[in-house]
Protein backbone atom coordinates (compact mmCIF):
# COMPACT_ATOMS: atom_id res chain seq x y z
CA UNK A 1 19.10 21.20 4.87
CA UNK A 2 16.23 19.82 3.29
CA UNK A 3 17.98 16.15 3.42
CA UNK A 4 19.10 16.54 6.77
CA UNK A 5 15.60 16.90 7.99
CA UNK A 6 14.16 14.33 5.91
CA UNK A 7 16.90 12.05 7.68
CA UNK A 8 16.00 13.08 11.21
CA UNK A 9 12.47 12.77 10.83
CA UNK A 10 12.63 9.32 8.50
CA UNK A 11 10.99 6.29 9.63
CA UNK A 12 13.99 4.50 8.13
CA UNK A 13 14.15 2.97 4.17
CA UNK A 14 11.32 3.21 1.94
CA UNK A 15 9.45 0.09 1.48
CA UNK A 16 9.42 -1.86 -1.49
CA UNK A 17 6.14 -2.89 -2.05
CA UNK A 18 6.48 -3.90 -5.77
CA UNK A 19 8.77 -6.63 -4.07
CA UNK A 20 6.74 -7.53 -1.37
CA UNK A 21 4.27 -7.73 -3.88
CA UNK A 22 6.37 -9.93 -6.37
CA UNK A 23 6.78 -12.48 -2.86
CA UNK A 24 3.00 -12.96 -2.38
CA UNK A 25 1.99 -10.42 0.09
CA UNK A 26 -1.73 -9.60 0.26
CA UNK A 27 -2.83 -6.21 0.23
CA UNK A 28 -5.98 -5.78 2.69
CA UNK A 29 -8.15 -2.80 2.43
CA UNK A 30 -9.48 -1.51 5.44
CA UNK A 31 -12.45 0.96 4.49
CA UNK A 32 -15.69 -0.31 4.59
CA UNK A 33 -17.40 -2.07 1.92
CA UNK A 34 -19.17 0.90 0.34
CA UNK A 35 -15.91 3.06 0.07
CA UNK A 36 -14.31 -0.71 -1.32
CA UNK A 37 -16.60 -0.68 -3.96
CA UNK A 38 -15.76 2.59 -4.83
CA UNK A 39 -12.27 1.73 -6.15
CA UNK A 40 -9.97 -0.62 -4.68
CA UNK A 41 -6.30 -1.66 -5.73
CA UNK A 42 -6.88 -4.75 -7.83
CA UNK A 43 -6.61 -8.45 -6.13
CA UNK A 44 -6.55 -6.69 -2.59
CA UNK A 45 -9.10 -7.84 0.38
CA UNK A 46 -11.55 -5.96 2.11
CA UNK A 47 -11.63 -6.19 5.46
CA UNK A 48 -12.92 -3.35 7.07
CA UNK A 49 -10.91 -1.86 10.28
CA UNK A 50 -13.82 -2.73 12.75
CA UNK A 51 -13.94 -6.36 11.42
CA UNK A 52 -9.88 -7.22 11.44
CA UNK A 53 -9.14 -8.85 14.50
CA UNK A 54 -11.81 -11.61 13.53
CA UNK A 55 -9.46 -12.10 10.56
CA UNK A 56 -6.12 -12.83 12.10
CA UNK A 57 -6.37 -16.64 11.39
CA UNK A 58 -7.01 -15.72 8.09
CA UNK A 59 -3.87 -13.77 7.69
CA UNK A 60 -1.60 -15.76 9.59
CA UNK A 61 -2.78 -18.80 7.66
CA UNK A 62 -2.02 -16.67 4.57
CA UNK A 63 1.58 -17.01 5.85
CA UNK A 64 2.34 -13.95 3.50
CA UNK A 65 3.46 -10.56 4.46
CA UNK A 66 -0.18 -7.97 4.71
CA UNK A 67 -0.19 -4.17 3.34
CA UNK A 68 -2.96 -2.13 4.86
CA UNK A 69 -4.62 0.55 3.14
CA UNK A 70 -6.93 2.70 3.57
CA UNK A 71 -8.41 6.43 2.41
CA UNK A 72 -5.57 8.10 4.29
CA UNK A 73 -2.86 5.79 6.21
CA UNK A 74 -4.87 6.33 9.46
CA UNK A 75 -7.30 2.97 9.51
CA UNK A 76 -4.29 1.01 7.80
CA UNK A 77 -2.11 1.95 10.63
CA UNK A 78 -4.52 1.35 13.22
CA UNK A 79 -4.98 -2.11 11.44
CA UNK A 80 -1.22 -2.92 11.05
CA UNK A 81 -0.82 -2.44 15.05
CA UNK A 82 -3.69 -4.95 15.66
CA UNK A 83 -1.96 -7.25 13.23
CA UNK A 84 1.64 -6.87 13.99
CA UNK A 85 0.35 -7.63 18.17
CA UNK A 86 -0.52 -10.86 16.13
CA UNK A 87 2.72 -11.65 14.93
CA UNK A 88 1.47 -11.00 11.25
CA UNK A 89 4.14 -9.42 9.10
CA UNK A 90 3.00 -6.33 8.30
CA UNK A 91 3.38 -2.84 6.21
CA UNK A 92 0.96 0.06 6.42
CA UNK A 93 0.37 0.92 3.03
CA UNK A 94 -1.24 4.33 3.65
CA UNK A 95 -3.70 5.79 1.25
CA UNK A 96 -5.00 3.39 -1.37
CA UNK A 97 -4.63 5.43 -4.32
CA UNK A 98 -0.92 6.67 -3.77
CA UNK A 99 0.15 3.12 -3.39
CA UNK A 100 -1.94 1.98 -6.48
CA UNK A 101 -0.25 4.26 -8.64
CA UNK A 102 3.18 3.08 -7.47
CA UNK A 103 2.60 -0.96 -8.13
């Protein structure tokens, strides 16, 4: 039963961030610069939410896949939207520390 509602309610396959990864994509962080500088996934950007959309050059120029992340998935899923309306490959990462500890 379990599987059967973890099938209905799926999003679809689970993505493979080590591989994204491994093909260059940049990881952008989201939370603001004092919450950054609390602990941050190594080699990832800050850009806070309120500040992305004067960054979309910057990421399409990049021409790399993005992760968002965030504290919780909420900012990195606002900023994926904002980015994907910009043609930017894009993957919300979620929470920070969960994907840290699975790259």
């Amino acid at each position: 039963m379990l599987d059967f509602l973890k099938n209905v309610f799926s999003s679809g396959p689970a993505t493979d961030y080590k591989a994204l990864l491994e093909a260059g994509a940049v990881i952008v962080d989201v939370r603001s610069a004092g919450e950054f500088k609390q602990g941050h996934i190594k080699g990832s950007v800050n850009i806070p939410l309120d500040q992305i959309g004067t960054k979309i050059a910057f990421l399409q120029g990049k021409n790399v896949p993005v992760i968002t992340v965030c504290r919780s998935g909420n900012r990195s899923g606002a900023a994926a939207g904002v980015l994907k309306n910009n043609g930017i490959e894009v993957y919300n990462g979620g929470a920070w520390d969960t994907l840290n500890a699975q790259i």
